[in-house]
Protein backbone atom coordinates (compact mmCIF):
# COMPACT_ATOMS: atom_id res chain seq x y z
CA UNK A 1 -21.17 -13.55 -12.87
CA UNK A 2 -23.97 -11.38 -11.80
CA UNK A 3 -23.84 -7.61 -12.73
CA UNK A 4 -24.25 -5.30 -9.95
CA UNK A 5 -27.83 -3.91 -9.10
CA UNK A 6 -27.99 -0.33 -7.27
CA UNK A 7 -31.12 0.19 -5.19
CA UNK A 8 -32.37 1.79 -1.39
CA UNK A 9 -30.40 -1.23 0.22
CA UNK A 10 -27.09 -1.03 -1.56
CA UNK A 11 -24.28 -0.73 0.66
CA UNK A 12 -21.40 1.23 -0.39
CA UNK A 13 -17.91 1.39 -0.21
CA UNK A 14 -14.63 2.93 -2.17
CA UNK A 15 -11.42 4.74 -2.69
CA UNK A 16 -10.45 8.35 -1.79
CA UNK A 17 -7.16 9.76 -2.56
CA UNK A 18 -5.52 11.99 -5.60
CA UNK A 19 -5.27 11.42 -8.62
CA UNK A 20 -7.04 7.91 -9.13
CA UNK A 21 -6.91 7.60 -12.75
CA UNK A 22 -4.50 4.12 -12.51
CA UNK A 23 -6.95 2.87 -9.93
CA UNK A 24 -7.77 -1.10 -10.31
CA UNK A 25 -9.42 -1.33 -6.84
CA UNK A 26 -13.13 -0.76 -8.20
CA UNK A 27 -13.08 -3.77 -10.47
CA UNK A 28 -11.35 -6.26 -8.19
CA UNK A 29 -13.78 -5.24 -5.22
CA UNK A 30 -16.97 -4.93 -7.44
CA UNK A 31 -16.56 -8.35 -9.41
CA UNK A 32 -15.99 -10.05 -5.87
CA UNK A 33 -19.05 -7.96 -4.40
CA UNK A 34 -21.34 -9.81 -8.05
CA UNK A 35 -19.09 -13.12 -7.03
CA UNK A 36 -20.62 -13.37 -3.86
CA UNK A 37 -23.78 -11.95 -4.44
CA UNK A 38 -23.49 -8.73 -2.50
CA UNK A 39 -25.99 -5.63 -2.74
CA UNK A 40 -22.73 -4.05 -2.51
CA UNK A 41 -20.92 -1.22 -4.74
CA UNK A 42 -17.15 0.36 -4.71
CA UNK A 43 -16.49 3.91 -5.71
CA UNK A 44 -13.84 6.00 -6.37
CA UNK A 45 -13.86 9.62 -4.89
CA UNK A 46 -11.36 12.05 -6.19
CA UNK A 47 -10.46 14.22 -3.25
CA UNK A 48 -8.21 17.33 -3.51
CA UNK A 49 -6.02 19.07 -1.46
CA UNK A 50 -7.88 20.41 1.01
CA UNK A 51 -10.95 18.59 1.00
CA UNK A 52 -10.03 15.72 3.29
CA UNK A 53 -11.98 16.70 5.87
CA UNK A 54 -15.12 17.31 4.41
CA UNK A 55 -15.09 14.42 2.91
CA UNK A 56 -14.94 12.21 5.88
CA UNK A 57 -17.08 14.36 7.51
CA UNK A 58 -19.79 13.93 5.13
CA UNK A 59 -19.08 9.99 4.06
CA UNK A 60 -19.46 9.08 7.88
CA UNK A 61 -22.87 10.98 7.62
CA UNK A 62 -24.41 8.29 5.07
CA UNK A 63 -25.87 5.14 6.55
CA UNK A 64 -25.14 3.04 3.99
CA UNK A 65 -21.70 3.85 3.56
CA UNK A 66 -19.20 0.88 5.21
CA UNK A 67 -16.03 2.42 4.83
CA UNK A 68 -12.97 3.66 2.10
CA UNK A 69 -9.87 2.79 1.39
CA UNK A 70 -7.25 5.40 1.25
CA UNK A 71 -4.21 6.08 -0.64
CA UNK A 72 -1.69 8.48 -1.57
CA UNK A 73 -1.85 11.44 -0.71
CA UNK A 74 -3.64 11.07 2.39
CA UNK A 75 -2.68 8.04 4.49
CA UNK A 76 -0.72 9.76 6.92
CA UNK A 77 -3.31 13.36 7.15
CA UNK A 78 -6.74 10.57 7.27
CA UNK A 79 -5.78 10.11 10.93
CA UNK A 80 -6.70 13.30 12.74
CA UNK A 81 -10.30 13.15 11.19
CA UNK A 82 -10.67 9.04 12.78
CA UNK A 83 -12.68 8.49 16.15
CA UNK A 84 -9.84 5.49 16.83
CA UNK A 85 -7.11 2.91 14.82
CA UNK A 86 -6.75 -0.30 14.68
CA UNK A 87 -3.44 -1.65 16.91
CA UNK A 88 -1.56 -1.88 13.35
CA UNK A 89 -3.00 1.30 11.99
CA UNK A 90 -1.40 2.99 15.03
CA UNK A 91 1.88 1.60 15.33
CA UNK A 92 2.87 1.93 11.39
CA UNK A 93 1.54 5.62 11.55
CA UNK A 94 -1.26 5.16 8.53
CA UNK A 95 -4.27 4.35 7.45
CA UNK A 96 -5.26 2.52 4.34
CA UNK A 97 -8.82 1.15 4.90
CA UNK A 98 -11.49 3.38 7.34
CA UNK A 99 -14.89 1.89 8.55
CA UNK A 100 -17.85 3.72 9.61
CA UNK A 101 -20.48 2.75 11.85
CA UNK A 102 -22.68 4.13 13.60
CA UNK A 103 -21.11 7.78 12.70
CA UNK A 104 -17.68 6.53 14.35
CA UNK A 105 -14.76 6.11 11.74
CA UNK A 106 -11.95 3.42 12.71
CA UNK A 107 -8.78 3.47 10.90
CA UNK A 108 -7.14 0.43 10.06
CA UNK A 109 -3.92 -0.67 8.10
CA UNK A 110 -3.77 -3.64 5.72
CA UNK A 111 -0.93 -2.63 3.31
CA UNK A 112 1.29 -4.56 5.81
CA UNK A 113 0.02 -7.58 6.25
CA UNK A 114 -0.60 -7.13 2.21
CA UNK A 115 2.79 -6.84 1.42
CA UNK A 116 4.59 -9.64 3.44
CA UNK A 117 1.72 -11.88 1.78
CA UNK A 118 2.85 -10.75 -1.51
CA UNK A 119 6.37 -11.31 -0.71
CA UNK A 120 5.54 -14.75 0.19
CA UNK A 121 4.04 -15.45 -3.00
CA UNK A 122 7.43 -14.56 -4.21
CA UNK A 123 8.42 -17.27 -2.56
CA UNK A 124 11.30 -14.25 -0.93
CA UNK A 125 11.97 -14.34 2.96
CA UNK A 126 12.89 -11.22 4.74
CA UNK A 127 14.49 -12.65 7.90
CA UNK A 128 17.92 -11.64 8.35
CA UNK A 129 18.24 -9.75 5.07
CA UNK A 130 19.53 -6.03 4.09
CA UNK A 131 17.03 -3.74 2.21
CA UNK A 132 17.14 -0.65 1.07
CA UNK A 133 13.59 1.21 1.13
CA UNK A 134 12.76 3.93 -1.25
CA UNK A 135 9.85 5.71 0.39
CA UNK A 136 8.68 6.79 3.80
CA UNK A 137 5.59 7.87 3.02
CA UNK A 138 1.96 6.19 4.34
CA UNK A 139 3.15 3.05 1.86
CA UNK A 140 6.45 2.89 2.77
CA UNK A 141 5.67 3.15 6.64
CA UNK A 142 3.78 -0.02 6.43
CA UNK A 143 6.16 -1.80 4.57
CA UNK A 144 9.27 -1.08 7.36
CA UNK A 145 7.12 -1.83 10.15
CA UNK A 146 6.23 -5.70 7.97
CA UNK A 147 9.69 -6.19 7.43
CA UNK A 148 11.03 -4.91 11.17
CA UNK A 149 8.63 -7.40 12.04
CA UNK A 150 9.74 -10.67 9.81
CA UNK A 151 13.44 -9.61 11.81
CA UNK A 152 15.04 -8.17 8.72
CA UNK A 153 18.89 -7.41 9.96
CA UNK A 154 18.94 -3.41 8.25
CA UNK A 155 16.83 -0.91 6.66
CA UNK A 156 18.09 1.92 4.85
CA UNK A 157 15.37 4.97 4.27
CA UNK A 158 15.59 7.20 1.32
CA UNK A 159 13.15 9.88 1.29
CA UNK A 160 13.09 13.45 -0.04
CA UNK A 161 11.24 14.18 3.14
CA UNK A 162 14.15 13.95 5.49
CA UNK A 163 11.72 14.62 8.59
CA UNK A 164 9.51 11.62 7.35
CA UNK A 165 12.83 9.49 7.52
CA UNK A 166 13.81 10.23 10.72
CA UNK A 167 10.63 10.00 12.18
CA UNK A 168 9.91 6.78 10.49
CA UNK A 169 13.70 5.36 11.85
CA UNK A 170 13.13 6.56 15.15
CA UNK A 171 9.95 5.08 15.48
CA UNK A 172 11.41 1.58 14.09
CA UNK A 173 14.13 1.70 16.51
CA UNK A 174 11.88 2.54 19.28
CA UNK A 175 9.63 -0.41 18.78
CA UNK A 176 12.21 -3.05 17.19
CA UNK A 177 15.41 -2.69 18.81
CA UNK A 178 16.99 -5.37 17.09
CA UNK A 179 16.57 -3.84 13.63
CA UNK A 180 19.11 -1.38 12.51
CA UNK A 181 17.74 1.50 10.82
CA UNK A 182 20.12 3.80 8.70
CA UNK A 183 18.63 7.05 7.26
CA UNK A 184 20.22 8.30 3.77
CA UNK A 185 19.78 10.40 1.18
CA UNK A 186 19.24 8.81 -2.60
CA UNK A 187 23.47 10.14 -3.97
CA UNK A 188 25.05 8.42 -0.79
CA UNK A 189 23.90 4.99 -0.82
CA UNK A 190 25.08 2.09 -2.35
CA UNK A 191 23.22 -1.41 -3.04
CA UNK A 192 26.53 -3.38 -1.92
CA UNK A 193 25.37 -5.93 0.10
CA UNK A 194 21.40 -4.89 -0.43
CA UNK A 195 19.30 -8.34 -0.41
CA UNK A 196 15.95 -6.45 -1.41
CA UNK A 197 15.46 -3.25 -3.07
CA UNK A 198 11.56 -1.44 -2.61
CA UNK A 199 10.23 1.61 -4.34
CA UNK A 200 7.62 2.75 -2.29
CA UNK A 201 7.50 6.33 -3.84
CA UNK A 202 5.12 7.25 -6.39
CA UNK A 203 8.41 7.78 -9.19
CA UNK A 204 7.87 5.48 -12.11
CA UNK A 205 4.24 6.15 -11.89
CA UNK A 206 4.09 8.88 -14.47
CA UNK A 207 5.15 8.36 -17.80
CA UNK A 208 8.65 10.39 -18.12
CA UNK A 209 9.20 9.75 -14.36
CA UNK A 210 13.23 8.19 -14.17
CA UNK A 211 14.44 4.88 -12.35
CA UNK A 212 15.50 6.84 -8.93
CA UNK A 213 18.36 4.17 -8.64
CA UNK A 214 21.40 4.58 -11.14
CA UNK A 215 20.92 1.49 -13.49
CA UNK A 216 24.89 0.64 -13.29
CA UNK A 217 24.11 -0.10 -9.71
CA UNK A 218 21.11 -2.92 -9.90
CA UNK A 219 22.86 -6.21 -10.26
CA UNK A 220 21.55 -9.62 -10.45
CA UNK A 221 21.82 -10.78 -6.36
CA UNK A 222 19.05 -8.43 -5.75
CA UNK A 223 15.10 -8.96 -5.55
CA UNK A 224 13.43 -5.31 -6.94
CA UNK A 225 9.85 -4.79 -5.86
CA UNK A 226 8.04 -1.58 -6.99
CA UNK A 227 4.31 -0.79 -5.39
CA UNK A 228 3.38 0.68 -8.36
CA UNK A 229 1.22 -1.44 -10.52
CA UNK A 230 0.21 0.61 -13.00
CA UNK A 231 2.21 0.68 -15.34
CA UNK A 232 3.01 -2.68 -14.72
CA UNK A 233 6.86 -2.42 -15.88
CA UNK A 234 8.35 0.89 -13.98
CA UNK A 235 11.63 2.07 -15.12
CA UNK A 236 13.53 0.51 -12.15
CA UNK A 237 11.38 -2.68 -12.68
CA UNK A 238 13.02 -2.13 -16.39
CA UNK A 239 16.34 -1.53 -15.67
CA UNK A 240 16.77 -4.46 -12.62
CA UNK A 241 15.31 -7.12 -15.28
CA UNK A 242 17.91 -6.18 -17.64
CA UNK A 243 21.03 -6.60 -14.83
CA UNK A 244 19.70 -9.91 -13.99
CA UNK A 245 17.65 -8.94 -10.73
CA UNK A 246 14.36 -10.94 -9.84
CA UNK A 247 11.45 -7.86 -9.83
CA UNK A 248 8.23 -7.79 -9.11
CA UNK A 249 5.48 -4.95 -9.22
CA UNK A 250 2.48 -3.94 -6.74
CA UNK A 251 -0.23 -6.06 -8.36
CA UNK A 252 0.61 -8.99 -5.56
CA UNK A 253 0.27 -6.28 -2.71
CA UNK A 254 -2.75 -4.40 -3.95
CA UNK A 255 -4.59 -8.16 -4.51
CA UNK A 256 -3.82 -8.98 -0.47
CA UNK A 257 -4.04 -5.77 0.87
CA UNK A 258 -7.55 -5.73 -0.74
CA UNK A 259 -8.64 -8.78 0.38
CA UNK A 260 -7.81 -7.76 3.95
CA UNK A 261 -10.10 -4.49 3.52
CA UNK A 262 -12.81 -6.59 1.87
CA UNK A 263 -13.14 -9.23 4.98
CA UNK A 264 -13.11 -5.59 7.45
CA UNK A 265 -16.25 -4.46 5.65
CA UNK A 266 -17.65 -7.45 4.68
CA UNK A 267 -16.49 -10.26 7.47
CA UNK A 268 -16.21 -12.47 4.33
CA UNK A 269 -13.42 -13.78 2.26
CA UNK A 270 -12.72 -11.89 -0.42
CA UNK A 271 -12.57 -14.71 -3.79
CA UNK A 272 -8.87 -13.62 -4.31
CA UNK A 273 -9.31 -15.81 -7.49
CA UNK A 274 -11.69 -13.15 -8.72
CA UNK A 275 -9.58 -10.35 -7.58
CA UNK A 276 -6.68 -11.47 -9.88
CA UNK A 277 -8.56 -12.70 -12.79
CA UNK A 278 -9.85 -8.92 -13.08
CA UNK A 279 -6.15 -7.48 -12.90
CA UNK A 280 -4.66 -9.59 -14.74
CA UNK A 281 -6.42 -11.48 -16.90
């Protein structure tokens, strides 16, 4: 494998959100970039509260920079500083990859189609089943519009946010009538009956954080999947394994969700091969 070469031609791309210490993104993108031969380079930028703007502002001002992905904190707030979205990007209510060109930013979402590809790795069908979503946050907005669209029967949202769950049911409702959305807070639900449990929250991303769902609850008809990838064993991911449950992290999603934002800036295939070798190993 090539290493990467920076010159006046070198095209760049990256990550902006807060913190981005766990980040794997820049090695998966820049070992595909030396895979394929690309004068190409990913980055991450550290952006604070309150510097959103700027940063957009001055990222769409460099020619030779293709586009970012974003992540938490800032999928949701990205939009108002985008020219125009993507039909996806629109509908789910975030943005996870932006392209500039020609000074114009386009917003465009590919944690959806990232996760149902995950899921199918998994070899785990959605259709018809009852999940409970913990999350309704940029990540978690993508994920109920993916499974409203594979015709799950129910979603329940749990979010501190209670105006980010109602927003996020009505807009589910409003676009897929045939999916029945139940808002709830974390101490009323129950996982009687849940097919598929999914931590889209950022809890179990810190060391000390707790598993949000009371372990005496998790049984073994259930499929846990956590975003988080890093770490790579959460303390729900921890606690289903032990009552029997079939888990799975985030590494799937962030592999096809990054592939997605690759062929947007690239309009190649991303080696997905590559992609996993450097997360995994």
């Amino acid at each position: 494998m090539n290493s990467i070469k920076i010159d006046g031609q070198t095209k760049i791309v990256g990550l902006i959100g807060y913190p981005l210490a766990h980040t794997f993104s820049p090695g998966m993108h820049n070992a595909c970039f030396c895979e394929l031969g690309l004068n190409w380079v990913y980055l991450p930028f550290s952006v604070k509260q309150g510097g959103l703007s700027r940063t957009i502002d001055g990222l769409r001002a460099i020619e030779n920079v293709q586009g970012v992905n974003v992540t938490i904190p800032y999928k949701e707030e990205v939009i108002e500083h985008l020219d125009d979205l993507s039909q996806e990007a629109s509908l789910i209510g975030a943005v996870n990859t932006v392209s500039f060109s020609n000074g114009k930013a386009t917003g465009d979402n590919t944690d959806a189609k990232g996760f149902m590809a995950s899921l199918r790795e998994e070899g785990f069908s959605p259709t018809g089943k009852d999940v409970l979503l913990l999350g309704a946050g940029g990540a978690g907005r993508a994920v109920a519009v993916s499974l409203a669209k594979e015709g799950v029967s129910r979603i329940t949202l749990v979010d501190l946010s209670i105006g980010k769950v109602k927003g996020l049911a009505s807009q589910i409702e409003n676009s897929f009538r045939e999916v029945e959305v139940r808002p709830a807070r974390l101490e009323e639900i129950t996982l009687e009956g849940i097919d598929l449990l999914i931590n889209a929250s950022g809890v179990g991303m810190k060391k000390g954080d707790p598993c949000l769902i009371d372990p005496s609850d998790l049984h073994s008809g259930l499929f846990v999947y956590d975003l988080i990838y890093n770490p790579a064993r959460t303390p729900l991911l921890k606690e289903a394994a032990k009552k029997g449950a079939r888990t799975a992290n985030g590494l799937g999603m962030l592999v096809q969700q990054a592939a997605l934002s690759f062929k947007i800036w690239t309009g190649k295939e991303a080696p997905i091969k590559v992609m996993k070798e450097v997360i995994i190993g």
